[in-house]
N, C-alpha and C. Protein backbone atom coordinates (compact mmCIF):
# COMPACT_ATOMS: atom_id res chain seq x y z
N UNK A 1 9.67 -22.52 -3.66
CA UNK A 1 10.22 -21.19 -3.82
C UNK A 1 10.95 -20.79 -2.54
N UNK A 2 12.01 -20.10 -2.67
CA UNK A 2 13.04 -20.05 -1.34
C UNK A 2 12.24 -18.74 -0.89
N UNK A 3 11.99 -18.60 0.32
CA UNK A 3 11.96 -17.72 0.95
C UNK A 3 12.47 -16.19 0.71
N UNK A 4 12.01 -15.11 0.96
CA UNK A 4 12.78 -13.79 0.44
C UNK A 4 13.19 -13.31 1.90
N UNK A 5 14.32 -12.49 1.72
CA UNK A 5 14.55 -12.12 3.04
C UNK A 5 14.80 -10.90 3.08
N UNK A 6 14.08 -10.04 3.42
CA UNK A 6 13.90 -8.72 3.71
C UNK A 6 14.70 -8.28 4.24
N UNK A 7 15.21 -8.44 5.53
CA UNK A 7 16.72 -7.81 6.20
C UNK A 7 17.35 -7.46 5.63
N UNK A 8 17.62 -8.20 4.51
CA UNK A 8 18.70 -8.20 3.66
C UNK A 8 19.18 -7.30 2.37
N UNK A 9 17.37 -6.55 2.37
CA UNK A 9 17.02 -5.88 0.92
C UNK A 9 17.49 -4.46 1.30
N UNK A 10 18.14 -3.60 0.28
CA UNK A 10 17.94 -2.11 0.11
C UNK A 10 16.41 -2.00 0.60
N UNK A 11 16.52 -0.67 0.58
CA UNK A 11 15.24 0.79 0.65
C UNK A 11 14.72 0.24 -0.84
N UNK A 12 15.20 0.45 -1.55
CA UNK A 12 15.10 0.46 -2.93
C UNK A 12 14.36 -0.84 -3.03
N UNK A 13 15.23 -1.53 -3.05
CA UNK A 13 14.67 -3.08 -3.57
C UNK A 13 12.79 -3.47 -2.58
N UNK A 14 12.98 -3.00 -1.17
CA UNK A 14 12.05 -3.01 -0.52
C UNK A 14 10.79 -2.13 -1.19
N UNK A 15 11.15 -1.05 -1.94
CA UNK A 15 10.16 -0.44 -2.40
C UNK A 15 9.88 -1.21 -3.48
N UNK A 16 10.31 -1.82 -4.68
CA UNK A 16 10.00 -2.80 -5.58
C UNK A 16 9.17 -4.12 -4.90
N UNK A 17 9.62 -4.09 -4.31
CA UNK A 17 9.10 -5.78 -3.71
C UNK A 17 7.70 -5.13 -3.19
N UNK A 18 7.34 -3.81 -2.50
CA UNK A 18 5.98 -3.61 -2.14
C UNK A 18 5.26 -3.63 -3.45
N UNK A 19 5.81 -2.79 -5.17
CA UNK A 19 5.07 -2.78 -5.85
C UNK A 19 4.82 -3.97 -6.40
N UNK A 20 5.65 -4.92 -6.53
CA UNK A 20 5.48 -6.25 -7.59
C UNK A 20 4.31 -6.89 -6.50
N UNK A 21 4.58 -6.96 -5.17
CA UNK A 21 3.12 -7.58 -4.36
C UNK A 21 1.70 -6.65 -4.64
N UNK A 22 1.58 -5.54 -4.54
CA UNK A 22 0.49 -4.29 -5.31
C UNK A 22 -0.04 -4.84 -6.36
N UNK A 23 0.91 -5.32 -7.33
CA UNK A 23 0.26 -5.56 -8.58
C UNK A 23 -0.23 -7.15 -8.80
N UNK A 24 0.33 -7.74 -7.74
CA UNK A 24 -0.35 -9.14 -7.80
C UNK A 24 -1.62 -9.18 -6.98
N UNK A 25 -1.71 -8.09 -6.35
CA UNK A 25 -3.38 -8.14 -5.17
C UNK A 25 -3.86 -7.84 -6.25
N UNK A 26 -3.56 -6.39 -7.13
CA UNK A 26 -4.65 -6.26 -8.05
C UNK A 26 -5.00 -7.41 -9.25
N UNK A 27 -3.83 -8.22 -9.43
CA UNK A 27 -4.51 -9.50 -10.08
C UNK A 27 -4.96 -10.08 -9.33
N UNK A 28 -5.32 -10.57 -8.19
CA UNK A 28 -5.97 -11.42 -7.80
C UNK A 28 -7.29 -11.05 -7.37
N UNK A 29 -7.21 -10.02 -7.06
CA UNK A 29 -8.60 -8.87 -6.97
C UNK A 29 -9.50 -9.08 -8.42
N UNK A 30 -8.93 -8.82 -9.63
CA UNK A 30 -9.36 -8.94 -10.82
C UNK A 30 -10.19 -10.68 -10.86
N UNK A 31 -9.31 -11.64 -10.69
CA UNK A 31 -9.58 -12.84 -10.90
C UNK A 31 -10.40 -13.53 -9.78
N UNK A 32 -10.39 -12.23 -8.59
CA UNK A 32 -11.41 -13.11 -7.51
C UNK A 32 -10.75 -14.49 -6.70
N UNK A 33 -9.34 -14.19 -6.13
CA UNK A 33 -8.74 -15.07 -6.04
C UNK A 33 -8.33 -14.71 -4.25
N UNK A 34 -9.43 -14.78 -3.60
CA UNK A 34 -9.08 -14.10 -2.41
C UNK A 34 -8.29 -14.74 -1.51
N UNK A 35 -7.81 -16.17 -1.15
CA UNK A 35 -7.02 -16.66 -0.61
C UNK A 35 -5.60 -16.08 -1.35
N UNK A 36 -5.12 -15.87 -2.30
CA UNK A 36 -4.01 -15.62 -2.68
C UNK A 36 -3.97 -13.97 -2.39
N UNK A 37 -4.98 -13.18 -2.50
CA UNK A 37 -5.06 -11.80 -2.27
C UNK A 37 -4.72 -11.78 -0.40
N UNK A 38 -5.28 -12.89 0.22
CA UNK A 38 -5.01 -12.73 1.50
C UNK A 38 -2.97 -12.94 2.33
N UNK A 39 -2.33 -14.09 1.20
CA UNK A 39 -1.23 -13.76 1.27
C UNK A 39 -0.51 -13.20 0.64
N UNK A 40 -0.95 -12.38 -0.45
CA UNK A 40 -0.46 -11.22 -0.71
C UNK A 40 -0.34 -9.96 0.51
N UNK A 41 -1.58 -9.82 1.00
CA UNK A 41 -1.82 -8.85 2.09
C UNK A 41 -0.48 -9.16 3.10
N UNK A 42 -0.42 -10.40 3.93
CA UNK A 42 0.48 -10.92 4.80
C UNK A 42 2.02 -10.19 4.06
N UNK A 43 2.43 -10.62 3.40
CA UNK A 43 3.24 -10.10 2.92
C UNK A 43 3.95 -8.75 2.38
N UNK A 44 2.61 -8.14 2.54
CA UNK A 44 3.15 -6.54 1.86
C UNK A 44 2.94 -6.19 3.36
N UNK A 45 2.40 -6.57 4.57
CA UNK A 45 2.40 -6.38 5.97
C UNK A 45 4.29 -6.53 6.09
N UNK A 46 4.49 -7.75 5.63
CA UNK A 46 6.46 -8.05 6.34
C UNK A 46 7.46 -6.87 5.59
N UNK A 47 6.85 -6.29 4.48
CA UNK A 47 7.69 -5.29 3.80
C UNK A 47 7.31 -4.02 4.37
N UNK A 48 6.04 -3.80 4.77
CA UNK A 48 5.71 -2.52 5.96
C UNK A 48 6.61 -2.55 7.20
N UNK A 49 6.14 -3.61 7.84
CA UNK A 49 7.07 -3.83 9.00
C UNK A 49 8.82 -3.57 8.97
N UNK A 50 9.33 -3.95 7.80
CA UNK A 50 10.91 -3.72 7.62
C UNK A 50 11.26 -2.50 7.46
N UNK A 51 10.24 -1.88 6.68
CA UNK A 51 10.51 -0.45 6.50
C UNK A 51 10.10 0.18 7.46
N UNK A 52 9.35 -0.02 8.37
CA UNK A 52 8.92 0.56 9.57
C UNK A 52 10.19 0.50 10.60
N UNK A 53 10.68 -0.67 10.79
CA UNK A 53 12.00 -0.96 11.69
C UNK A 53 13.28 -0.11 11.31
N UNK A 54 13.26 0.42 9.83
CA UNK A 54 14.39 1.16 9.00
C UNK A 54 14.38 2.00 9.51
N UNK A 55 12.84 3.02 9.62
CA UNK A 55 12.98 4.66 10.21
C UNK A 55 12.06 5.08 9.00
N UNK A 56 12.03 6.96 9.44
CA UNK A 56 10.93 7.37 9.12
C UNK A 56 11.63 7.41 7.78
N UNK A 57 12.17 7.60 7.20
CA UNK A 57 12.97 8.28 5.56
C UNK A 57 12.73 6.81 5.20
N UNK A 58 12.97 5.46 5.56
CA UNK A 58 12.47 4.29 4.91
C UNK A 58 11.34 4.02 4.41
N UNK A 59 10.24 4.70 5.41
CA UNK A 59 8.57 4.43 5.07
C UNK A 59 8.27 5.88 3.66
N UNK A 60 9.19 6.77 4.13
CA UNK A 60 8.62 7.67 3.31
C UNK A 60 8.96 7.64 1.97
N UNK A 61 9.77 6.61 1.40
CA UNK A 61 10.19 6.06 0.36
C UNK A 61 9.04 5.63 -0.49
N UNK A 62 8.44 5.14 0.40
CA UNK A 62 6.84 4.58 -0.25
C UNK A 62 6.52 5.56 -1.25
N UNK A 63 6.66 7.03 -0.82
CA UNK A 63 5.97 8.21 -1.29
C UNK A 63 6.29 8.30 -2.82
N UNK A 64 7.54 7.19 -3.40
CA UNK A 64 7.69 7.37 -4.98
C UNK A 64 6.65 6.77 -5.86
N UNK A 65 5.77 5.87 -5.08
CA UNK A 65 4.72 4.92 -5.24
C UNK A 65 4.00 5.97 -5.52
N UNK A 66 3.50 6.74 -4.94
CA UNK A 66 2.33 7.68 -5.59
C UNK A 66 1.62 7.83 -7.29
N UNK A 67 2.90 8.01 -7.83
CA UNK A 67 3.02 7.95 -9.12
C UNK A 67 3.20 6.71 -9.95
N UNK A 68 2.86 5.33 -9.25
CA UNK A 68 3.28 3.95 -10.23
C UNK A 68 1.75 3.93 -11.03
N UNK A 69 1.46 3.28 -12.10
CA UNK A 69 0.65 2.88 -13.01
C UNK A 69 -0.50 2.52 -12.02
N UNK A 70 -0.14 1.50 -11.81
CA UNK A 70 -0.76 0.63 -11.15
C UNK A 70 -1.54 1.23 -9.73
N UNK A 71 -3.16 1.35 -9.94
CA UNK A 71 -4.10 1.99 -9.17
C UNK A 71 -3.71 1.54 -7.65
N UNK A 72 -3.93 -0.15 -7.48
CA UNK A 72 -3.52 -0.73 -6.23
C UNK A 72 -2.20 -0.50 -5.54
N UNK A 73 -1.09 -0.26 -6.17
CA UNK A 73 0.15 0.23 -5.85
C UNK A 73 0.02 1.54 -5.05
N UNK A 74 -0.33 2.24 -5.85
CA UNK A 74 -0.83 3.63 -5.44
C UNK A 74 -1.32 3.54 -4.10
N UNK A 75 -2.66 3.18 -4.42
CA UNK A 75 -3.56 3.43 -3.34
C UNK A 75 -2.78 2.92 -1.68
N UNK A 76 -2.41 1.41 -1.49
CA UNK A 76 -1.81 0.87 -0.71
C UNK A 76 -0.40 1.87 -0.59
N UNK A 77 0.41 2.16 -1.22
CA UNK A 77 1.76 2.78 -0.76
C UNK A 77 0.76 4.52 0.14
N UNK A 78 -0.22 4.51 -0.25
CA UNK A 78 -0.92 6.12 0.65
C UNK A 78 -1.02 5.28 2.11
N UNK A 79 -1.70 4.26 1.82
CA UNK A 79 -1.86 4.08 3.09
C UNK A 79 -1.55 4.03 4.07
N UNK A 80 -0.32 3.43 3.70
CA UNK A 80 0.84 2.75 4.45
C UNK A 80 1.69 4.14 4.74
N UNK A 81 1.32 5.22 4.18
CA UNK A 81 2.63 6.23 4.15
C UNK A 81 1.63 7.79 4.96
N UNK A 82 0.17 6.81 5.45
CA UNK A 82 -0.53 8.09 6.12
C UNK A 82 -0.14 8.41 7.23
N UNK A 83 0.76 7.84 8.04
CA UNK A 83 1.75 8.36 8.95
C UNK A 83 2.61 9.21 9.29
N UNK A 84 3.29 9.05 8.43
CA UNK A 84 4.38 9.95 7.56
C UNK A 84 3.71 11.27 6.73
N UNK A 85 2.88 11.06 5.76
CA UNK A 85 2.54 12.27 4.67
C UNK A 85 1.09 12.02 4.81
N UNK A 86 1.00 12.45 5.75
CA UNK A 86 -0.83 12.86 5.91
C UNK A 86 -1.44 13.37 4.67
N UNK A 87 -1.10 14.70 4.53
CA UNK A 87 -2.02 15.36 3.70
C UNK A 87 -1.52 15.06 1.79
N UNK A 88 0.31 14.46 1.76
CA UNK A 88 -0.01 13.79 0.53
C UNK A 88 -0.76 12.65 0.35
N UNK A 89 -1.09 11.72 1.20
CA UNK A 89 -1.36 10.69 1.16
C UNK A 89 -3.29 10.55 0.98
N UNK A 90 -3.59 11.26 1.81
CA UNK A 90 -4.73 11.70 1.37
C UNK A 90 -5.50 12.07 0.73
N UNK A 91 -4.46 13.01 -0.52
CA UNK A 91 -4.77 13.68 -1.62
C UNK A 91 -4.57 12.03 -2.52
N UNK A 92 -3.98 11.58 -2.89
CA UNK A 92 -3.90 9.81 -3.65
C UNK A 92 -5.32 9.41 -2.98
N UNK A 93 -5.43 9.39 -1.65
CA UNK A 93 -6.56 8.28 -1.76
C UNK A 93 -8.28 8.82 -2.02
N UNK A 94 -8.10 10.46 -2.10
CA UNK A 94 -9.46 10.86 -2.37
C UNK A 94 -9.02 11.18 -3.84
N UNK A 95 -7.88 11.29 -4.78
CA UNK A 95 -8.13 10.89 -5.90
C UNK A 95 -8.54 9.55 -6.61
N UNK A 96 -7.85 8.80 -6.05
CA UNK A 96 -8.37 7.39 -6.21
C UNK A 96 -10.09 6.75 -6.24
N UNK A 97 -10.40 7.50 -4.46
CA UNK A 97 -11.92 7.38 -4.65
C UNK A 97 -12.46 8.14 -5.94
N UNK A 98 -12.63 9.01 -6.21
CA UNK A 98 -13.09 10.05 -7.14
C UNK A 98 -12.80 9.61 -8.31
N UNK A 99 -11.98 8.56 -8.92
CA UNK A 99 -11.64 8.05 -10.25
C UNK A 99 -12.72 6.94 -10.44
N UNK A 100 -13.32 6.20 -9.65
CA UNK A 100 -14.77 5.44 -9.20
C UNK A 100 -14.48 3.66 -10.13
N UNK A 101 -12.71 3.98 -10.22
CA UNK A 101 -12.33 2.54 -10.94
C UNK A 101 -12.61 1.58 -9.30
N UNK A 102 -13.10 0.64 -9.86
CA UNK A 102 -13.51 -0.18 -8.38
C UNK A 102 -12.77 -1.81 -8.69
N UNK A 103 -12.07 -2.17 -7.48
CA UNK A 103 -12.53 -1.99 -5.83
C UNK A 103 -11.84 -1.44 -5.34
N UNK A 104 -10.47 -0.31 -5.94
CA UNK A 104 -9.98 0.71 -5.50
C UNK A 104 -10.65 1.72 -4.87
N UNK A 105 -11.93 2.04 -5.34
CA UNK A 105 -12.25 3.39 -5.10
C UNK A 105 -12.69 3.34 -3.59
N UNK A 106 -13.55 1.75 -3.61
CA UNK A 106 -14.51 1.77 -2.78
C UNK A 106 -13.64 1.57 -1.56
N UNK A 107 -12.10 0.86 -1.49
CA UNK A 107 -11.24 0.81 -0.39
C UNK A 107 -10.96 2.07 -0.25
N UNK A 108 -10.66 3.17 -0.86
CA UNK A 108 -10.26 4.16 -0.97
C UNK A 108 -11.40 4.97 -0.17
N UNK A 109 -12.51 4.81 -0.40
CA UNK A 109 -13.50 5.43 0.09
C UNK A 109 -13.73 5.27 1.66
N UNK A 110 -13.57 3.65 1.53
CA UNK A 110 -14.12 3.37 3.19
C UNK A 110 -12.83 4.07 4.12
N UNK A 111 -11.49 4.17 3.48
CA UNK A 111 -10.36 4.67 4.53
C UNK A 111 -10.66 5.75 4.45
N UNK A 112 -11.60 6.67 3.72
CA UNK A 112 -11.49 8.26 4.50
C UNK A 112 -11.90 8.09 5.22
N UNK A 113 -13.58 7.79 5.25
CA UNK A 113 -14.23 7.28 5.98
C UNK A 113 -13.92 6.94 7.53
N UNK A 114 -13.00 5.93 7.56
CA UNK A 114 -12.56 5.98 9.13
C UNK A 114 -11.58 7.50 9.14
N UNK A 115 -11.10 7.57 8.26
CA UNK A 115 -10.11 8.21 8.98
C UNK A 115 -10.71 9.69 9.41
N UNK A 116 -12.13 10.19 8.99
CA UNK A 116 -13.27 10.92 9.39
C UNK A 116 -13.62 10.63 10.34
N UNK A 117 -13.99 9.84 10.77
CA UNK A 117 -14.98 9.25 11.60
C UNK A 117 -14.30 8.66 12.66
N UNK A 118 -12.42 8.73 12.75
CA UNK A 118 -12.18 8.30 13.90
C UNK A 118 -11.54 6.92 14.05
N UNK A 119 -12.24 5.90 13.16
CA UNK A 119 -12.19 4.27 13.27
C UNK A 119 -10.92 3.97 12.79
N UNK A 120 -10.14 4.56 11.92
CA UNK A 120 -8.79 4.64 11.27
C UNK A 120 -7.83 5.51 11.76
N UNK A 121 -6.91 4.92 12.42
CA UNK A 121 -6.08 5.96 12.87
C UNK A 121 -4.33 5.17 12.79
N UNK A 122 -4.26 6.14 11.45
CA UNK A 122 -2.39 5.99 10.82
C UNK A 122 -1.52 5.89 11.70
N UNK A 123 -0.41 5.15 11.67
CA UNK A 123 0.74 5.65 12.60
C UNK A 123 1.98 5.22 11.76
């Protein structure tokens, strides 16, 4: 498979490419497939990073993610966007916990958690 090259992508397309990786953690999450969930992770890291290098209106793009189907999409585009939209982002991930669909919730849970307690800190 050729390589993807991010430099190269729209805002747009970059925001697709975070969800289509979202929805493959949550399959592999489902199937217990944690080496592939681990380069999934790597990878939705190189589409953070690009959009991070874009500027702040790039990351905050994420923020259309809020609203995708897909629980893991969701949850991960808050995360990534608790920098930017604190208090929307927050509101997604203590809805998320509170929906008690797991292993969303329970990721969802442990990031208030730091982000209470200090151990998590967004940028």
């Amino acid at each position: 498979m050729k390589p993807i090259s991010l430099a190269t992508m729209t805002v747009e397309q970059l925001i697709d490419r975070f969800a289509e990786i979202g929805i493959a953690q949550d399959q592999a999450l489902f199937y217990d497939e944690h080496a592939k969930f681990i380069r999934l992770y790597g990878q939705m890291d190189a589409v953070d990073e690009e959009l991070r290098a874009r500027g702040r209106d790039a990351r905050v793009a994420l923020l259309d993610l809020y609203t995708h189907p897909n629980i893991q999409v969701r949850l991960k585009a808050a995360v990534r966007t608790l920098g930017v939209a604190p208090v929307e982002a927050r509101r997604i991930i203590q809805e998320i916990k509170a929906s008690e669909w797991m292993p969303q919730a329970l990721d969802a849970g442990m990031t208030l958690r730091g982000l209470d307690d200090g151990t998590f800190k967004p940028d």
